[in-house]
C-alpha atoms as a PDB file:
ATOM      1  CA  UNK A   1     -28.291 -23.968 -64.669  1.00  0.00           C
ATOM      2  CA  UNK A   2     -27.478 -21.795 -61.526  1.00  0.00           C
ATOM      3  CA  UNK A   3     -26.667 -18.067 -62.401  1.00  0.00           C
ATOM      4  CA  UNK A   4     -23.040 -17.474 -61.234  1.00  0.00           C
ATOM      5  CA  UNK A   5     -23.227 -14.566 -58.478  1.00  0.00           C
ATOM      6  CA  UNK A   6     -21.205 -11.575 -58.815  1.00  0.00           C
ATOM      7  CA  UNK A   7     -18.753 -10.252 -56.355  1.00  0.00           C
ATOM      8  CA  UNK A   8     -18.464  -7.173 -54.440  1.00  0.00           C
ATOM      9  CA  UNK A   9     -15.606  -4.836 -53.619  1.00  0.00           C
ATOM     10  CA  UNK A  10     -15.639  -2.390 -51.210  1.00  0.00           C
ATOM     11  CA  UNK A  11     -13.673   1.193 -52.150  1.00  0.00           C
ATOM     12  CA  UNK A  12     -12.817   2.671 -47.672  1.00  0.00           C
ATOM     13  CA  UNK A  13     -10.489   4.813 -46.251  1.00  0.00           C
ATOM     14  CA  UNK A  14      -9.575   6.036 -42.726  1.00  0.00           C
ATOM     15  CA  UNK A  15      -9.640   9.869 -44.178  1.00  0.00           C
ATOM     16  CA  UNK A  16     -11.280  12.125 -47.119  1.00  0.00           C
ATOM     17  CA  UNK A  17      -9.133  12.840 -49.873  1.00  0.00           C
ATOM     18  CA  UNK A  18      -6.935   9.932 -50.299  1.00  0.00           C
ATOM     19  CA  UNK A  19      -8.501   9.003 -54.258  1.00  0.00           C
ATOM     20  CA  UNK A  20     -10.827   6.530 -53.607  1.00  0.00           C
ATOM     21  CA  UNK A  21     -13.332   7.326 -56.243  1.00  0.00           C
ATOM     22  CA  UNK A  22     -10.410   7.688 -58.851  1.00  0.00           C
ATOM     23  CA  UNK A  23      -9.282   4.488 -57.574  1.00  0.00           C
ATOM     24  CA  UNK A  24     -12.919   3.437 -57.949  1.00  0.00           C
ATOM     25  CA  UNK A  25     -12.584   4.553 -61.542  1.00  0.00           C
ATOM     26  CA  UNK A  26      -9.706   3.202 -62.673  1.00  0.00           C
ATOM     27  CA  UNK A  27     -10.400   0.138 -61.088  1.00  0.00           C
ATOM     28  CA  UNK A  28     -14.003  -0.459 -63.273  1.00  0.00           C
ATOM     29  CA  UNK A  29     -11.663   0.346 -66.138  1.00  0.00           C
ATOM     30  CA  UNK A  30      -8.997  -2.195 -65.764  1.00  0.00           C
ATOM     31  CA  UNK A  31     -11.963  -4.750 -64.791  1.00  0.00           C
ATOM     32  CA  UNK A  32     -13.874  -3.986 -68.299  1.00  0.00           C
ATOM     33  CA  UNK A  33     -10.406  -4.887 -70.026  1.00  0.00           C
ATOM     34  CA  UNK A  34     -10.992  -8.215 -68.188  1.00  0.00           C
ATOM     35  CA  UNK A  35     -13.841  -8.197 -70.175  1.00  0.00           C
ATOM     36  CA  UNK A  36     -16.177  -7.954 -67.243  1.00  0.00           C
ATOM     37  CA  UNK A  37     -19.212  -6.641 -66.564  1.00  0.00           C
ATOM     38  CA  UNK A  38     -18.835  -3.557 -63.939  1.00  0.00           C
ATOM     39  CA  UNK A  39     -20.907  -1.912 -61.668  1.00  0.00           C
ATOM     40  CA  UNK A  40     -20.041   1.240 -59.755  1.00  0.00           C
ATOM     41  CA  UNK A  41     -22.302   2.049 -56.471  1.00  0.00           C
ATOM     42  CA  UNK A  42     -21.371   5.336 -55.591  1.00  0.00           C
ATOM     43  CA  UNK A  43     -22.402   5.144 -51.800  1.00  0.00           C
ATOM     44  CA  UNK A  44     -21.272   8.303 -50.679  1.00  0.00           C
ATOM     45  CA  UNK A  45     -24.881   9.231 -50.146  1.00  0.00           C
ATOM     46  CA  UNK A  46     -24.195  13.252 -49.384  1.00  0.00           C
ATOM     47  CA  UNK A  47     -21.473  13.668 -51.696  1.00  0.00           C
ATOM     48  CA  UNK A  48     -20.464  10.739 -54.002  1.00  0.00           C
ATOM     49  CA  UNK A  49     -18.694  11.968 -57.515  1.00  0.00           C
ATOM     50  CA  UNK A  50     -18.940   8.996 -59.428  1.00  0.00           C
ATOM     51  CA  UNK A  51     -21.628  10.569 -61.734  1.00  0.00           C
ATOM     52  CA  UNK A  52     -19.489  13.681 -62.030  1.00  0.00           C
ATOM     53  CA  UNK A  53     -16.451  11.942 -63.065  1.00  0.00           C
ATOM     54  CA  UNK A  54     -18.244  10.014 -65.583  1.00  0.00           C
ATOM     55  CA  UNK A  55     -19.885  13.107 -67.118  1.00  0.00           C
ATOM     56  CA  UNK A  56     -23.131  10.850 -68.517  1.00  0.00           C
ATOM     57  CA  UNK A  57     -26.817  12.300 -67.667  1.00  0.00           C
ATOM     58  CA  UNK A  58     -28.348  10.423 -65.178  1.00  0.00           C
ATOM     59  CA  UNK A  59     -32.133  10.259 -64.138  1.00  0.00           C
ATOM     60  CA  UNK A  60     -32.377   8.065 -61.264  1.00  0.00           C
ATOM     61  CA  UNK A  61     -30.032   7.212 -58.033  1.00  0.00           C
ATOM     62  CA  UNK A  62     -30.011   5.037 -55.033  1.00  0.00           C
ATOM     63  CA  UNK A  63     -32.547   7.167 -53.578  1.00  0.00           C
ATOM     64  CA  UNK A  64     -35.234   6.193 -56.431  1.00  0.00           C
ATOM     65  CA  UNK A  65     -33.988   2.689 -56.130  1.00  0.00           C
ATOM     66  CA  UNK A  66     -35.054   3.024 -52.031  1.00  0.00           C
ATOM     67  CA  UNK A  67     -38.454   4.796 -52.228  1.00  0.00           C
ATOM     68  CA  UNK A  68     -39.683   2.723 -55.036  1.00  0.00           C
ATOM     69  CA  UNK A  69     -39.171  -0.309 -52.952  1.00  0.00           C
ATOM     70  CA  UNK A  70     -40.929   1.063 -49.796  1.00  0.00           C
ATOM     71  CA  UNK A  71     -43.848   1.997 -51.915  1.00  0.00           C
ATOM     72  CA  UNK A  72     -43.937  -1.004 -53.944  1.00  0.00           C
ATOM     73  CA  UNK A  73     -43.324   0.507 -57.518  1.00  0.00           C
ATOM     74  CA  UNK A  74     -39.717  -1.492 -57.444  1.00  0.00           C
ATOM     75  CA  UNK A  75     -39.508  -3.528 -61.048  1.00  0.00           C
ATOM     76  CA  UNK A  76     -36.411  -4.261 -62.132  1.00  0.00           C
ATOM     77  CA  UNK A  77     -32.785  -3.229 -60.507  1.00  0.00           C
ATOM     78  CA  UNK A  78     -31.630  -2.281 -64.109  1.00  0.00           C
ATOM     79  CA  UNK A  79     -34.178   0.669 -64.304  1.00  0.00           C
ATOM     80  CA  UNK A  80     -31.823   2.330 -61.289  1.00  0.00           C
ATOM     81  CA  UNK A  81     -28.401   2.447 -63.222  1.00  0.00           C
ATOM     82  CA  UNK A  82     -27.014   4.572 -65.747  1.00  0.00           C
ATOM     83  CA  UNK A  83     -24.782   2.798 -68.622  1.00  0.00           C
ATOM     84  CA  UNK A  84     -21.380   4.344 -69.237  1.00  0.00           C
ATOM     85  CA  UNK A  85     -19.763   2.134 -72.055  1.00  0.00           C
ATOM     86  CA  UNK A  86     -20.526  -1.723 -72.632  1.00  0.00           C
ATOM     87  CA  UNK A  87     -18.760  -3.068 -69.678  1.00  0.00           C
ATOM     88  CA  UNK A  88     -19.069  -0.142 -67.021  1.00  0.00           C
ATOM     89  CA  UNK A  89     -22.686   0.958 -65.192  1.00  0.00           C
ATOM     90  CA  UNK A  90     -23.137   3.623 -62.566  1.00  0.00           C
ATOM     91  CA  UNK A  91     -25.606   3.575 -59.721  1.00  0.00           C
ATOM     92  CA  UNK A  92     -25.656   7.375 -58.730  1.00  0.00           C
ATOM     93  CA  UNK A  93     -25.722   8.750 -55.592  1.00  0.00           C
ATOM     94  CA  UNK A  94     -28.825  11.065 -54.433  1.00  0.00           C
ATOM     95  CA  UNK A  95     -28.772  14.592 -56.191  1.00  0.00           C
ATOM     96  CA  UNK A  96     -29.939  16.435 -53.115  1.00  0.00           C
ATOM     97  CA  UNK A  97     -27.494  15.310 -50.326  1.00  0.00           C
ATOM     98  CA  UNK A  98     -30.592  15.675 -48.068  1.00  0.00           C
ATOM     99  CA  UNK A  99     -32.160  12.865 -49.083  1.00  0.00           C
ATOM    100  CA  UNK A 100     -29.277  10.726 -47.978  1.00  0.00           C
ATOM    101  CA  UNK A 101     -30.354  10.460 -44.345  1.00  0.00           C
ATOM    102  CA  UNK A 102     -33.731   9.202 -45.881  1.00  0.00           C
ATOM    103  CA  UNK A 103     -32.265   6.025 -47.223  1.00  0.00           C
ATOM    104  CA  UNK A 104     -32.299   2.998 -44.521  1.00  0.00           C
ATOM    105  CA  UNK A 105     -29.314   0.903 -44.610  1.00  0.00           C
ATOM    106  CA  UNK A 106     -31.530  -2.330 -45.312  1.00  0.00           C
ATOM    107  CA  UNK A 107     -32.283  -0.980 -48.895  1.00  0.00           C
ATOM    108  CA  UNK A 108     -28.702  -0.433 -49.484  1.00  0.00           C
ATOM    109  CA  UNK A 109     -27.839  -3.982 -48.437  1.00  0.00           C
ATOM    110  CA  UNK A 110     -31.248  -4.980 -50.793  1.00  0.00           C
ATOM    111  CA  UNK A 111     -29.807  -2.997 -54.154  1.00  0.00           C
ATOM    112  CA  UNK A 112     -26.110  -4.618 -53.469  1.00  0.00           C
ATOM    113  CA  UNK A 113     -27.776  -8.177 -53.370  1.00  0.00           C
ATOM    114  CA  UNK A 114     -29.640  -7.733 -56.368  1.00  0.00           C
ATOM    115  CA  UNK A 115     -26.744  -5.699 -58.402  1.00  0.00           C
ATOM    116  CA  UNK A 116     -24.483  -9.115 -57.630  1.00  0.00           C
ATOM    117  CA  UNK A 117     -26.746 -10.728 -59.830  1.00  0.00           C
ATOM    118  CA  UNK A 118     -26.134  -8.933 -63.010  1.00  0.00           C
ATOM    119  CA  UNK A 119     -22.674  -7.973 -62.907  1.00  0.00           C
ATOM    120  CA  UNK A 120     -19.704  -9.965 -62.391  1.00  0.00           C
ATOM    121  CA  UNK A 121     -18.057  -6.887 -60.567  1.00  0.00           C
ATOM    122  CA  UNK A 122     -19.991  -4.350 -58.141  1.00  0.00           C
ATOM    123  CA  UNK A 123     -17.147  -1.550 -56.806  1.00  0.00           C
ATOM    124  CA  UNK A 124     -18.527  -0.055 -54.077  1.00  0.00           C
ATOM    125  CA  UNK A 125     -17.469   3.828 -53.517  1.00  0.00           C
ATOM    126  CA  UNK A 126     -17.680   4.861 -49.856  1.00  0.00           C
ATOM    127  CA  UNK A 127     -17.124   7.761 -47.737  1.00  0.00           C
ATOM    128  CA  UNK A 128     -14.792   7.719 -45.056  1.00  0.00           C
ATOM    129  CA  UNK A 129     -16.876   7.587 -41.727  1.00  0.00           C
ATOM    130  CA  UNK A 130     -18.092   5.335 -39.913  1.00  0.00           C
ATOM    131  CA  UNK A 131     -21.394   5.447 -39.198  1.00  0.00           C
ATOM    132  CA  UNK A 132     -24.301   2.994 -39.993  1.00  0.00           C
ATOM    133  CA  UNK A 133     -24.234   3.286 -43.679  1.00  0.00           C
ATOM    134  CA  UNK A 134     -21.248   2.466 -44.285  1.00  0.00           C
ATOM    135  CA  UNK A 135     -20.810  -0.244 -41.054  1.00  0.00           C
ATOM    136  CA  UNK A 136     -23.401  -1.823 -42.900  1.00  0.00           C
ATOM    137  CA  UNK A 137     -21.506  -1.624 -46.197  1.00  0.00           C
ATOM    138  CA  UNK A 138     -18.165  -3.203 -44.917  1.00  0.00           C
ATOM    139  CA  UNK A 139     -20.084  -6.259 -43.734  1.00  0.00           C
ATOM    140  CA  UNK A 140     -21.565  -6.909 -46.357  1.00  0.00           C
ATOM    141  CA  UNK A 141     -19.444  -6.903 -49.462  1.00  0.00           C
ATOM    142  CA  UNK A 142     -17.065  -9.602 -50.172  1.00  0.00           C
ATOM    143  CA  UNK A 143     -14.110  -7.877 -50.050  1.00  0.00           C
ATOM    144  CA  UNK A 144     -12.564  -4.175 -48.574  1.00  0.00           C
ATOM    145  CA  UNK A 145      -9.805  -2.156 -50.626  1.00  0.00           C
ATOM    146  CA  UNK A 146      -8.207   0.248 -47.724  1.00  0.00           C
ATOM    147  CA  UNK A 147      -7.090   3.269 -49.651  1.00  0.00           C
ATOM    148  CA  UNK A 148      -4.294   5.894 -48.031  1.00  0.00           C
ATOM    149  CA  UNK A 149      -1.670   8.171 -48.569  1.00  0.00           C
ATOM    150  CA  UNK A 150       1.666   9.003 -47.291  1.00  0.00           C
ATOM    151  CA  UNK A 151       0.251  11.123 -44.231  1.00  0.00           C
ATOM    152  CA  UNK A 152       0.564  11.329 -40.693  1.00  0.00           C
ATOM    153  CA  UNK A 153      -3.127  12.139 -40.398  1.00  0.00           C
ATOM    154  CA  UNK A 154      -3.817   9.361 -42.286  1.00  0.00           C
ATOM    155  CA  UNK A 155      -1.753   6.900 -40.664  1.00  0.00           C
ATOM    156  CA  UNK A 156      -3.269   7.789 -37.617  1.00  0.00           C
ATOM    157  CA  UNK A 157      -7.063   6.886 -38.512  1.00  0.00           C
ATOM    158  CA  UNK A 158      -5.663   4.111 -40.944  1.00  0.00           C
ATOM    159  CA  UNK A 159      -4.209   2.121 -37.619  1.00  0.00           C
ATOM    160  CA  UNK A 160      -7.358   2.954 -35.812  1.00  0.00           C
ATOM    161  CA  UNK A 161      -9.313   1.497 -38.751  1.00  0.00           C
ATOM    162  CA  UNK A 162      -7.133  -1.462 -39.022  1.00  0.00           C
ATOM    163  CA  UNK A 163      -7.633  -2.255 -35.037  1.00  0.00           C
ATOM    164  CA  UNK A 164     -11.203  -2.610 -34.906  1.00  0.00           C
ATOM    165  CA  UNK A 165     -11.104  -4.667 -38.131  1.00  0.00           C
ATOM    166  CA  UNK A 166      -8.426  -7.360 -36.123  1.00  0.00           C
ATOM    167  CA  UNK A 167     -10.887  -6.965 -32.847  1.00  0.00           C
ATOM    168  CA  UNK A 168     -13.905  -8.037 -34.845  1.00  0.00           C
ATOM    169  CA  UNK A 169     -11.631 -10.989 -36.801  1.00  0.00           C
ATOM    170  CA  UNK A 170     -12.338  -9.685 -40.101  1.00  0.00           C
ATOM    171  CA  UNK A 171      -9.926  -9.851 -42.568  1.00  0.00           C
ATOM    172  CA  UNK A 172     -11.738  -9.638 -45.840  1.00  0.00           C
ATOM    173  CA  UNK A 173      -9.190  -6.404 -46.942  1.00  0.00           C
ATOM    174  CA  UNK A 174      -6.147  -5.020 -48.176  1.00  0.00           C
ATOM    175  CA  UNK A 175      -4.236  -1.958 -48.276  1.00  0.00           C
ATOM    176  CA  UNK A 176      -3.382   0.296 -50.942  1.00  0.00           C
ATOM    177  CA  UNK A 177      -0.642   3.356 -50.088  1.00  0.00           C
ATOM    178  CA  UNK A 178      -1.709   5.664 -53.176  1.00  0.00           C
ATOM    179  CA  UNK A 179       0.960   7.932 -53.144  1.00  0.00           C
ATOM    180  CA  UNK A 180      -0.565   9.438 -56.932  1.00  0.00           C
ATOM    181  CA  UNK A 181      -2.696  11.290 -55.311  1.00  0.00           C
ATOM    182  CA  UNK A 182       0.109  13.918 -53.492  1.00  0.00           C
ATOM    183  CA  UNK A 183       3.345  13.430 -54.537  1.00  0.00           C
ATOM    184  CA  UNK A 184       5.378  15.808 -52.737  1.00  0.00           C
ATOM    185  CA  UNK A 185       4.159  13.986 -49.387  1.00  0.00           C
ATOM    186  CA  UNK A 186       6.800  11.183 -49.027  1.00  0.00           C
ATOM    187  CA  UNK A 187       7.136  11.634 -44.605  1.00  0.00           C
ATOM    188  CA  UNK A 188       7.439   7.338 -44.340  1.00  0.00           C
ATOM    189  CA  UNK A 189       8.880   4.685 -46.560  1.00  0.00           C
ATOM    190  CA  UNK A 190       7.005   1.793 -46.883  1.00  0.00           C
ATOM    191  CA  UNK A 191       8.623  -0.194 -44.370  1.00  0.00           C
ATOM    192  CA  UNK A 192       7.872   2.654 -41.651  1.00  0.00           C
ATOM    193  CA  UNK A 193       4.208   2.558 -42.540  1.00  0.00           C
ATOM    194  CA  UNK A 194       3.816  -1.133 -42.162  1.00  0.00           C
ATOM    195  CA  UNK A 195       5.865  -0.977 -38.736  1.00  0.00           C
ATOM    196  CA  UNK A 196       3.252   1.689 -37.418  1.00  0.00           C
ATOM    197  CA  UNK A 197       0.598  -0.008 -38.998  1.00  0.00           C
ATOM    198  CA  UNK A 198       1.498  -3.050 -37.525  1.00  0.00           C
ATOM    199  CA  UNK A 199       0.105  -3.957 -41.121  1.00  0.00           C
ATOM    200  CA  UNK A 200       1.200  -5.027 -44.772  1.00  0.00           C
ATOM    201  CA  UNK A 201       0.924  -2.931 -47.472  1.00  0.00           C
ATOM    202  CA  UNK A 202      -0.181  -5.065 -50.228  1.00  0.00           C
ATOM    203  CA  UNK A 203      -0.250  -2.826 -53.172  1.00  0.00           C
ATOM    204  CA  UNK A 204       1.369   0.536 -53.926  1.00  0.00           C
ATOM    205  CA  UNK A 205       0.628   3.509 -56.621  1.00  0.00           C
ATOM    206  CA  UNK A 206       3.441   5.740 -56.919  1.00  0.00           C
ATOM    207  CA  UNK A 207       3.529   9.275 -57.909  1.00  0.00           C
ATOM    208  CA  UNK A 208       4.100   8.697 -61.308  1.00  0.00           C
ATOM    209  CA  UNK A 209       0.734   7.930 -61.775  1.00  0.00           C
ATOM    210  CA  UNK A 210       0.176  11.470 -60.542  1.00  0.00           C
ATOM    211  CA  UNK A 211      -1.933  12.942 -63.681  1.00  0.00           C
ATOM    212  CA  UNK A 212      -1.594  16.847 -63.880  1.00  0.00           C
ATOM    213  CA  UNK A 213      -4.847  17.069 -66.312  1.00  0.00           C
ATOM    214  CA  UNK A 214      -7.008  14.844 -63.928  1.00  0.00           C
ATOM    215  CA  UNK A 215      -9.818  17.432 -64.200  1.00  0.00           C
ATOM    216  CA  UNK A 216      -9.500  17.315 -67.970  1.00  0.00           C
ATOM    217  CA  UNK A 217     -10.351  13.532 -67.595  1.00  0.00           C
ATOM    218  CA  UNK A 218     -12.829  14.272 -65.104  1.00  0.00           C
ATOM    219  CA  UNK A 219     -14.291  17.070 -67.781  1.00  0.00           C
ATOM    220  CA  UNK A 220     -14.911  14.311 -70.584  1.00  0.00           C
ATOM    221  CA  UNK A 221     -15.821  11.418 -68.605  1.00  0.00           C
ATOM    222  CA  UNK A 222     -12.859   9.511 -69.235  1.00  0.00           C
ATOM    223  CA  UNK A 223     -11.731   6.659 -66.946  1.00  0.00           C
ATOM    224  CA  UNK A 224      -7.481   6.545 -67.245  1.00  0.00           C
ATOM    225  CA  UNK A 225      -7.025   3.285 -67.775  1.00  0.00           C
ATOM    226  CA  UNK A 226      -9.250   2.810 -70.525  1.00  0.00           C
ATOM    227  CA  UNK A 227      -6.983   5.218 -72.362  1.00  0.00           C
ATOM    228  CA  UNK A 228      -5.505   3.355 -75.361  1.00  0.00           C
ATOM    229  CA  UNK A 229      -1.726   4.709 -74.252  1.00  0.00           C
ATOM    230  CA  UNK A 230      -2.364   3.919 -70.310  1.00  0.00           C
ATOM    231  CA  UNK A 231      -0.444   1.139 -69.911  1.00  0.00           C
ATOM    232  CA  UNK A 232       2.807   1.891 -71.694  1.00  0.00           C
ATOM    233  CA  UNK A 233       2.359   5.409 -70.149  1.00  0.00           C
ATOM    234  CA  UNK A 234       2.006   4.394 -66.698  1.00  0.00           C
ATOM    235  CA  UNK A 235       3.422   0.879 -66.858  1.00  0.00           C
ATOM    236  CA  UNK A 236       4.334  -0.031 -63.506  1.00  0.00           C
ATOM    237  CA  UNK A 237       1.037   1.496 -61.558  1.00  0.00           C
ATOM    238  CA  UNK A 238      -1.460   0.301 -64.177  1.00  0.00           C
ATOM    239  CA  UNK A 239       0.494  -3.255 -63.459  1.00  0.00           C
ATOM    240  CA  UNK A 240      -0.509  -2.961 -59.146  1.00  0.00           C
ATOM    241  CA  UNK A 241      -3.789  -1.605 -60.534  1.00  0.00           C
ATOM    242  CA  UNK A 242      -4.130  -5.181 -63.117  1.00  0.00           C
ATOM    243  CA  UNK A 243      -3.010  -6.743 -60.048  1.00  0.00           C
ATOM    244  CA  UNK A 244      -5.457  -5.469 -57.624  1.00  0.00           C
ATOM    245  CA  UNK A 245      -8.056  -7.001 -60.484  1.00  0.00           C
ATOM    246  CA  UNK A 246      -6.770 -10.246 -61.121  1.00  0.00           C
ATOM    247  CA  UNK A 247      -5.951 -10.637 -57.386  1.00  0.00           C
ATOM    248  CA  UNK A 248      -9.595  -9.931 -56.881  1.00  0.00           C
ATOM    249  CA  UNK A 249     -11.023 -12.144 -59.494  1.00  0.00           C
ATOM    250  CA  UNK A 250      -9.289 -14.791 -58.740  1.00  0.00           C
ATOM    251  CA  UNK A 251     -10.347 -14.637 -55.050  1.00  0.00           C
ATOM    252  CA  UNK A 252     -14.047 -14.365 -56.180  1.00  0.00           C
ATOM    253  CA  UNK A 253     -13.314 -17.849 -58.160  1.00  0.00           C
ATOM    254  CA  UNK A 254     -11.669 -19.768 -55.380  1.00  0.00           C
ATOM    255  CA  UNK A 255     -14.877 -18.964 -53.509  1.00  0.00           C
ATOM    256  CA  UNK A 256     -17.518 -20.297 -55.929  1.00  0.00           C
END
């Protein structure tokens, strides 16, 4: 019997600061309440926080995972990742930031084919530039979660981003406005992003979902929508956020 293949989600933005890896986060949480089994790639080689946020020890990062395979000591893609509950692993990123320029793009593209075969999800976190790393990132996973916020600067490199997507005919993503992650920034309605987008918005996290003890989260490794009180708490965004899942899911099944 054929293994079923996992499927990947890419975590972008056209700015910093806009909550990606929270959104990352939350994400792997809602998708282990689907009862499946979660990766997290934290590919912001220089300065990913997935391993931070998580608060479990860690030994070994996407750096190991490259070096062993250029020197032939590679065995087994599970020796790489760190295990945060039953559902939800962690592929760190390097603990020297200097090592990230080290890592050729192939072996990133290598560790995200072979991490589709254990899990049924792999989020991939990214930074927010464009250069090789992450080029090579966007074509490759299956699918591209835009993140931004209610900001002119964003706006701005959003509709950039969102151009070269349309003049290289992909379409493989959607757009999430998080507007948890300031606020007190409300410039644009919804409608008035899409118009200068030229773009939908296809899902939307208000600022209730702001959390004023993030960094107490952050502090004891705790993912926010694995809290047992979540979902009554933050009904409506943990909804988008079940959405963003099932959408997701469901778009990895029409494709097997």
């Amino acid at each position: 019997m054929k293994k079923q293949i996992g499927k990947s989600l890419g975590i972008f933005s056209g700015k910093g600061g806009v909550g990606k890896t929270i959104t990352a986060l939350n994400l792997a949480g809602i998708f282990e309440i689907m009862a499946k089994k979660v990766l997290i790639m934290d590919m912001d080689l220089s300065n990913g926080e997935i391993a931070l946020s998580l608060n479990r020890p860690f030994s070994k990062t996407i750096y190991n995972f490259a070096e062993d395979y250029v020197n032939n000591r590679y065995e087994n893609f599970k020796d790489y990742v760190t295990q945060y509950d039953d559902y939800i692993d962690f592929l760190a990123c390097p603990k020297d930031p200097r090592q990230a320029n080290k890592i050729a793009s192939k072996y990133l593209e290598i560790a995200l084919d072979k991490a589709v075969y254990y899990y049924d999800i792999v989020l991939v976190d990214m930074s927010h530039i464009l250069n090789e790393t992450n080029l090579v990132l966007l074509d490759k996973v299956d699918s591209i979660l835009f993140v931004m916020n209610n900001d002119p600067m964003d706006l701005k490199n959003m509709k950039s981003l969102i151009s070269i997507f349309k003049d290289l005919n992909k379409i493989n993503y959607s757009i999430l406005l998080n507007d948890s992650r300031d606020p007190y920034k409300k410039y644009f309605t919804e409608l008035d992003i899409e118009n200068l987008l030229n773009a939908k918005i296809d899902y939307a996290i208000s600022d209730e979902f702001y959390i004023k003890n993030l960094d107490q989260y952050i502090m004891n490794g705790e993912i926010v929508t694995l809290h047992p009180k979540a979902s009554n708490v933050f009904n409506k965004d943990f909804s988008v956020l079940m959405k963003i899942g099932t959408d997701f899911a469901k778009e990895g099944e029409e494709h097997e």
